[in-house]
C-alpha atoms as a PDB file:
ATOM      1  CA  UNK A   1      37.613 168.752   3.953  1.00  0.00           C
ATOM      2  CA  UNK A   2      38.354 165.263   5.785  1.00  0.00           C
ATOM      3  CA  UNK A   3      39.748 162.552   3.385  1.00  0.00           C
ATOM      4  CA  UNK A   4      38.208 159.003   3.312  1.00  0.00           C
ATOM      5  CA  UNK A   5      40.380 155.945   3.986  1.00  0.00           C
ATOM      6  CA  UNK A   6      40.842 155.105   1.136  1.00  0.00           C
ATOM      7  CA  UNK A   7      43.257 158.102   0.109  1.00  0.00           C
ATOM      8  CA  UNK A   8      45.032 157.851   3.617  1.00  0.00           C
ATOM      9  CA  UNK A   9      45.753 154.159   2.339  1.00  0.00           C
ATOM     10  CA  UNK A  10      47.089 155.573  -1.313  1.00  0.00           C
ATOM     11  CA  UNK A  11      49.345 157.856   0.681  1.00  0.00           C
ATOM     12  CA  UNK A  12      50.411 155.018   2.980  1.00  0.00           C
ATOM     13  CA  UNK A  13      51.578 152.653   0.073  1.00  0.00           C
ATOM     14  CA  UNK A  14      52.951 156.228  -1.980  1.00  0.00           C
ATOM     15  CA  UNK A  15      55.418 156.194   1.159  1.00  0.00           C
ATOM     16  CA  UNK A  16      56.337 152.436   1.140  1.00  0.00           C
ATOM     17  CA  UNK A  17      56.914 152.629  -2.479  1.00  0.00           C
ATOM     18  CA  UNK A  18      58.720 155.804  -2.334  1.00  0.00           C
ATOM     19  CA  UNK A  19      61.081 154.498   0.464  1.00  0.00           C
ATOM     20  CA  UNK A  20      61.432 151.399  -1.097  1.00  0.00           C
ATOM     21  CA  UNK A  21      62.853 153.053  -4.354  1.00  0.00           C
ATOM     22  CA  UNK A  22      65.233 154.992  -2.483  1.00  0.00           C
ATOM     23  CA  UNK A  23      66.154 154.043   0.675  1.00  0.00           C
ATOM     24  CA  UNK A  24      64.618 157.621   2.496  1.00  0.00           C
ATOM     25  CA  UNK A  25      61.135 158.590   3.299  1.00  0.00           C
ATOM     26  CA  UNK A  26      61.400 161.728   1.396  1.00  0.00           C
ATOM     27  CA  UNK A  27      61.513 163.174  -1.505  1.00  0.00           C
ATOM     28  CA  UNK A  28      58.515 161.618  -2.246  1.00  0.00           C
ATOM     29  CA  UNK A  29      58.719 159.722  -5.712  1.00  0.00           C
ATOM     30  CA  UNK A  30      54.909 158.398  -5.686  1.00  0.00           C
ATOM     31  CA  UNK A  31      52.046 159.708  -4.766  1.00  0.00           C
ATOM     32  CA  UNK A  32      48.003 159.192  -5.048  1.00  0.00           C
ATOM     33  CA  UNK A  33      46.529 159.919  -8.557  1.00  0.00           C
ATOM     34  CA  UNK A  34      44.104 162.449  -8.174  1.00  0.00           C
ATOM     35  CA  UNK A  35      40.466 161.526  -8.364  1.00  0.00           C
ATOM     36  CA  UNK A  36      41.451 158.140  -7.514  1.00  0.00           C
ATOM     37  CA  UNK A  37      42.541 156.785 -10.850  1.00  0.00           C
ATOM     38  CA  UNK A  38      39.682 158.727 -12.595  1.00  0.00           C
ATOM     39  CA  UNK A  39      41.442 160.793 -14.653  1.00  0.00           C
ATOM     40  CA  UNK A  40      41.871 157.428 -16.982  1.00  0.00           C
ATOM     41  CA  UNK A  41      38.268 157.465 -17.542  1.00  0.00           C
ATOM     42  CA  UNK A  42      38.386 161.109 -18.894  1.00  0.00           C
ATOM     43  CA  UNK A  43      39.361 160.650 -22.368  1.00  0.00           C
ATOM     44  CA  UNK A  44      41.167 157.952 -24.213  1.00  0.00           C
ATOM     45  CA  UNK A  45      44.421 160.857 -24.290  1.00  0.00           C
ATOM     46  CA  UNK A  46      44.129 159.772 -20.599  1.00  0.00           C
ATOM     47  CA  UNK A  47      44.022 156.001 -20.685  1.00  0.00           C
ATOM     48  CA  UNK A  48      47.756 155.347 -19.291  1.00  0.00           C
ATOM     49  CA  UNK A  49      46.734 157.460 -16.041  1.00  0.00           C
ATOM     50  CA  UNK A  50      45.196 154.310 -14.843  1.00  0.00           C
ATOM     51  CA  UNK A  51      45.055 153.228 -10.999  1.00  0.00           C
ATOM     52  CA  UNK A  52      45.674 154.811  -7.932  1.00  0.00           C
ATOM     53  CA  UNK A  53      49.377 155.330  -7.519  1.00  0.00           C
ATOM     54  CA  UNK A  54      51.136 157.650 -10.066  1.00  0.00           C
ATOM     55  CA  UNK A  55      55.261 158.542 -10.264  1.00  0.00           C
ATOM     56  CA  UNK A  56      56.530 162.490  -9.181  1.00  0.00           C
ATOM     57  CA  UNK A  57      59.572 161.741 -10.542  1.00  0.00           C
ATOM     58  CA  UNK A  58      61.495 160.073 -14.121  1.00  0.00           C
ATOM     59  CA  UNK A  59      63.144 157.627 -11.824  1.00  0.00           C
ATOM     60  CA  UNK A  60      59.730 156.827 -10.106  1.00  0.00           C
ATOM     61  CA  UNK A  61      58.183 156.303 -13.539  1.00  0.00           C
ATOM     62  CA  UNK A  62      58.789 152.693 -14.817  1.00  0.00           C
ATOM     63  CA  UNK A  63      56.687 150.851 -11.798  1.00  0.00           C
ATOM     64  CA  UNK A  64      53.435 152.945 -13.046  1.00  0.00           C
ATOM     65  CA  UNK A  65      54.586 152.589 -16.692  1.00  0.00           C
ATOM     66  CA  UNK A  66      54.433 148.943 -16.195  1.00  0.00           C
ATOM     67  CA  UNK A  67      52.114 148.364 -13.436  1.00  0.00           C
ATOM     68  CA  UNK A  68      48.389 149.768 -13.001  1.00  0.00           C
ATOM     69  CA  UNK A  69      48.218 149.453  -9.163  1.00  0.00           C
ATOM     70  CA  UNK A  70      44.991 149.716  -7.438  1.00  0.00           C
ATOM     71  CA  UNK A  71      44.518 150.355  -3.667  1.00  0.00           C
ATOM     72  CA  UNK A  72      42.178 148.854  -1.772  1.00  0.00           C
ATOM     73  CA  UNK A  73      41.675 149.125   2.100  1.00  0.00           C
ATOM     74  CA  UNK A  74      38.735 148.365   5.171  1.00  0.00           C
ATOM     75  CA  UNK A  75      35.793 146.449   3.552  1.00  0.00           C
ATOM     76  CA  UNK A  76      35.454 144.600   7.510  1.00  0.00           C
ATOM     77  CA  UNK A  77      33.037 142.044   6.325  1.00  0.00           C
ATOM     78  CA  UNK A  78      34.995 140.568   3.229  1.00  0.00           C
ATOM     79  CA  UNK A  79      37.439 137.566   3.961  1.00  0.00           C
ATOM     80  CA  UNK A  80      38.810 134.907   1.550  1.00  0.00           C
ATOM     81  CA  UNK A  81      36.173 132.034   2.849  1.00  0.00           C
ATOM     82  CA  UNK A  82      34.183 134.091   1.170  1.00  0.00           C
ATOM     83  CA  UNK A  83      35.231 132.632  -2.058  1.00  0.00           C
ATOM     84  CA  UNK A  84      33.851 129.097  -0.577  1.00  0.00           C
ATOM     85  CA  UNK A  85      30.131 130.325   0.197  1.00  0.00           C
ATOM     86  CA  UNK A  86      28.851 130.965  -3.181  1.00  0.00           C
ATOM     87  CA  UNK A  87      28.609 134.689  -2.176  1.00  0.00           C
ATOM     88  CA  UNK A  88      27.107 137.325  -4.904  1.00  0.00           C
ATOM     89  CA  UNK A  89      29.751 140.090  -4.195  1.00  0.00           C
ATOM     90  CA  UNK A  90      33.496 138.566  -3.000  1.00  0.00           C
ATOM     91  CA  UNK A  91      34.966 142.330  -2.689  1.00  0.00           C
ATOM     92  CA  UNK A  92      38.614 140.070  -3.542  1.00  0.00           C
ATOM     93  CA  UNK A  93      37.024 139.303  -6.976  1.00  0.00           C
ATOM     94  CA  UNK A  94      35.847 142.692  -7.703  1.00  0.00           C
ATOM     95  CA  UNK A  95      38.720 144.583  -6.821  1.00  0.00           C
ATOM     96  CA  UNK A  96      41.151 142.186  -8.878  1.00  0.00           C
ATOM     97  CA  UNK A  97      38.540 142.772 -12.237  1.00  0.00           C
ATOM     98  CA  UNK A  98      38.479 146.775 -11.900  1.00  0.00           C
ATOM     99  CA  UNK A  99      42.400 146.218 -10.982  1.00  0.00           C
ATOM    100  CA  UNK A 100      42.914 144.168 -14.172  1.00  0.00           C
ATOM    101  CA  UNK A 101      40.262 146.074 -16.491  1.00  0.00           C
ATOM    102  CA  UNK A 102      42.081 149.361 -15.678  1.00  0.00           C
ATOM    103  CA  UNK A 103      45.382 147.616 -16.525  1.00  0.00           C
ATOM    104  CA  UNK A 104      44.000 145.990 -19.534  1.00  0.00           C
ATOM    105  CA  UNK A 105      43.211 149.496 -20.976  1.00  0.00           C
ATOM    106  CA  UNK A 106      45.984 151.268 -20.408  1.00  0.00           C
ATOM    107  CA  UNK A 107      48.304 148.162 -21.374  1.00  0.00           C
ATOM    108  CA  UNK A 108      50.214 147.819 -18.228  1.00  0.00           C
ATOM    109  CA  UNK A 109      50.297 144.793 -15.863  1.00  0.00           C
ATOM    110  CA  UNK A 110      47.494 144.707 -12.641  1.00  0.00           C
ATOM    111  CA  UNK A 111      48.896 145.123  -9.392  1.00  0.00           C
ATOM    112  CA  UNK A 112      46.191 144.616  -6.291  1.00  0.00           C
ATOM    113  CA  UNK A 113      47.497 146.205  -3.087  1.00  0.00           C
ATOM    114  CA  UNK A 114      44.824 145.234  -0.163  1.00  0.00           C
ATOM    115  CA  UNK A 115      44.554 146.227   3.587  1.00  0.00           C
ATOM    116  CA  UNK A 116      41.820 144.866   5.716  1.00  0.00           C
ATOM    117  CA  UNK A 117      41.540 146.171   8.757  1.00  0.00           C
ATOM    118  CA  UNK A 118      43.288 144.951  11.691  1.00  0.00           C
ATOM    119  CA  UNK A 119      45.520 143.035   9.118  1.00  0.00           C
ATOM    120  CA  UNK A 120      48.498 143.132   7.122  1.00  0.00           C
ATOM    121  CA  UNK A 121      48.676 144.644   3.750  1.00  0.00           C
ATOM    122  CA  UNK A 122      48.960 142.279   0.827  1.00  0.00           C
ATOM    123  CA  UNK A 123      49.925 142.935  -2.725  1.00  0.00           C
ATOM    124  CA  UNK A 124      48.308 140.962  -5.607  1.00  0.00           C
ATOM    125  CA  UNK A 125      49.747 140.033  -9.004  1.00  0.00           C
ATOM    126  CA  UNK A 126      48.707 137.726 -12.408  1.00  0.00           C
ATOM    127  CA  UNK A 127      50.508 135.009 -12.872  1.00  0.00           C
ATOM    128  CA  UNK A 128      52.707 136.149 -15.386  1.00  0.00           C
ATOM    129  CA  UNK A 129      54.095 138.585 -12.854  1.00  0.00           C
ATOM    130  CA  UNK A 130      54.687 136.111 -10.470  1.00  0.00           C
ATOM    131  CA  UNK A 131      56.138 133.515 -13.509  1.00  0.00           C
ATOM    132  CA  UNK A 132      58.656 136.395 -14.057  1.00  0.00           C
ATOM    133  CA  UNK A 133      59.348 136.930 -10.237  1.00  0.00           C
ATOM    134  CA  UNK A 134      59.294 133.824  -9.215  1.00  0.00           C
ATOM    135  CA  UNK A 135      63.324 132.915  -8.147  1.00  0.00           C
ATOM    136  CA  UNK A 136      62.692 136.362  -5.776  1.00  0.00           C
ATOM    137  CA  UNK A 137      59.195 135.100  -4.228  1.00  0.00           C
ATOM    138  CA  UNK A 138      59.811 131.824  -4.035  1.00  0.00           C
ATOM    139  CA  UNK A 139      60.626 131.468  -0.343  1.00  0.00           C
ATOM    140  CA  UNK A 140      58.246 133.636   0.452  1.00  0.00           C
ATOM    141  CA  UNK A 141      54.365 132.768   1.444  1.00  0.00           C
ATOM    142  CA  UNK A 142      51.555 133.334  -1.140  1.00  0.00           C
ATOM    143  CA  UNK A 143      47.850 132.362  -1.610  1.00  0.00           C
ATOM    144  CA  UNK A 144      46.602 132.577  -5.040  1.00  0.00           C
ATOM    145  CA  UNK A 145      43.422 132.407  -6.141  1.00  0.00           C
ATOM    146  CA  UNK A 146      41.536 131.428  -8.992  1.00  0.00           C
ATOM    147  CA  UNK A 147      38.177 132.982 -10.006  1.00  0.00           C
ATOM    148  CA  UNK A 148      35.164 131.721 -12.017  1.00  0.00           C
ATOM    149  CA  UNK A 149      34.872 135.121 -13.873  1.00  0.00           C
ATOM    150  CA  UNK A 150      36.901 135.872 -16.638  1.00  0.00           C
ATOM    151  CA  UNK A 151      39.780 137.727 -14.456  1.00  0.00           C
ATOM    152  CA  UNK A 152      42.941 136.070 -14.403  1.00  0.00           C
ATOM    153  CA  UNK A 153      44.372 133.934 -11.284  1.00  0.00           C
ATOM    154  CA  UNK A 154      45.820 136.471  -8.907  1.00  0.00           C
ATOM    155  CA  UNK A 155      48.564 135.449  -6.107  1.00  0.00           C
ATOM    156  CA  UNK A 156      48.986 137.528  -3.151  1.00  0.00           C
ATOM    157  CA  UNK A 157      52.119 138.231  -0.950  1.00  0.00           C
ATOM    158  CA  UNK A 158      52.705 140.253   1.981  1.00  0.00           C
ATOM    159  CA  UNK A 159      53.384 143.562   0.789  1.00  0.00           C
ATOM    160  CA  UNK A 160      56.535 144.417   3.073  1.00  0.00           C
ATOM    161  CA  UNK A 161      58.178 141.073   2.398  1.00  0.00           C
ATOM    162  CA  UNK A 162      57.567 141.461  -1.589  1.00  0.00           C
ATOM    163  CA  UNK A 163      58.861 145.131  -1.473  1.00  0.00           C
ATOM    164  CA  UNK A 164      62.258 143.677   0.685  1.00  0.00           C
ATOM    165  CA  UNK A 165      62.588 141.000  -1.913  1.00  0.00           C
ATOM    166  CA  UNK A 166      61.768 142.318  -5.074  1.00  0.00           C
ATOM    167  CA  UNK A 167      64.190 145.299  -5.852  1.00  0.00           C
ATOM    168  CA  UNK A 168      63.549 148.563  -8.549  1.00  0.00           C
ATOM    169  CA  UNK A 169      65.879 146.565 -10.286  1.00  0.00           C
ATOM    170  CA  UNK A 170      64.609 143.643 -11.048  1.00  0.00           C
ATOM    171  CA  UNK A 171      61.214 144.762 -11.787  1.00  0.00           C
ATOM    172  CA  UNK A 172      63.009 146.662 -13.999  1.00  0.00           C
ATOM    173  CA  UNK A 173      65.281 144.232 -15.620  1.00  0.00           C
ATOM    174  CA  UNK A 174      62.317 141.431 -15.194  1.00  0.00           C
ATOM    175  CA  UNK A 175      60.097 143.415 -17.380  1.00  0.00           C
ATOM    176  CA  UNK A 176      62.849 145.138 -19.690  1.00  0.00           C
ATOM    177  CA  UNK A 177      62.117 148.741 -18.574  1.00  0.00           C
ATOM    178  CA  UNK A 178      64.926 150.194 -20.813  1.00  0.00           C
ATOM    179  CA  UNK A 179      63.520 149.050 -24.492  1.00  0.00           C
ATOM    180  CA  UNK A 180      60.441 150.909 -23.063  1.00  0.00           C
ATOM    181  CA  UNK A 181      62.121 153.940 -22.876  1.00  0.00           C
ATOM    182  CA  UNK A 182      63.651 153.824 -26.187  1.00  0.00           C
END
């Protein structure tokens, strides 16, 4: 059975996120969620399954715990001017209000992770993310964006530079991981 792209992409980003939590390319510490994220639409029991990436591992486990991150790759036609030209369906849009719905119900933060083709990946955030992570993003390049729906303002970053500047540890710290636990 041949996967689509969009799982190849989920595995892609598993390995960046794995290798950016340790150092090494394996053991794998993320991985896709099976069904895509579906399982969260199951059963309420399921709710906190939400988005594509899940953790393998307790170490792995406090970037899904706090972040619902959705994948998102191809989709040839959409582009940011799209935003400008009154267009019915702006993929950006919908991808950022199934990101942030999915987060919204299983109380975690949104997290947009976005490939077009031919270009670099990008990783999204809410402001309040970015309000916590700002002193580690500030030198780096964003875009944000502001919708007319009711999803919040979303500000991307190159996903290799944000994963080089923004360390386990500070998301951890930034978002008090440890009073979770407890």
């Amino acid at each position: 059975m041949k996967m689509g792209k969009g799982s190849t992409f989920e595995r892609d980003v598993s390995k960046d996120l794995s290798k950016w939590l340790t150092g090494k390319k394996k053991p794998y510490q993320y991985w896709r969620m099976p069904a895509s994220g579906g399982l969260a639409t199951i059963s309420e029991e399921n709710v906190d399954l939400s988005g594509d990436i899940r953790s393998l591992t307790q170490d792995a486990a406090f970037l899904t715990d706090i972040f619902s991150i959705e994948c998102k790759r191809g989709y040839p036609k959409t582009s940011f001017w799209q935003l400008f030209a009154n267009i019915k369906h702006f993929n950006i849009e919908e991808f950022w209000g199934q990101c942030c719905n999915d987060a919204e119900k299983a109380d975690k933060k949104p997290m947009l992770i976005y490939r077009k083709t031919g270009r670099k990946t990008i990783v999204g955030i809410d402001l309040i993310v970015e309000n916590k992570l700002s002193k580690y993003l500030s030198m780096l390049p964003s875009m944000s964006i502001r919708f007319q729906s009711e999803s919040p303002t979303i500000v991307f970053y190159n996903f290799e530079e944000f994963l080089a500047n923004v360390t386990p540890d500070i998301i951890k710290r930034k978002f008090k991981y440890e009073t979770m636990l407890g």
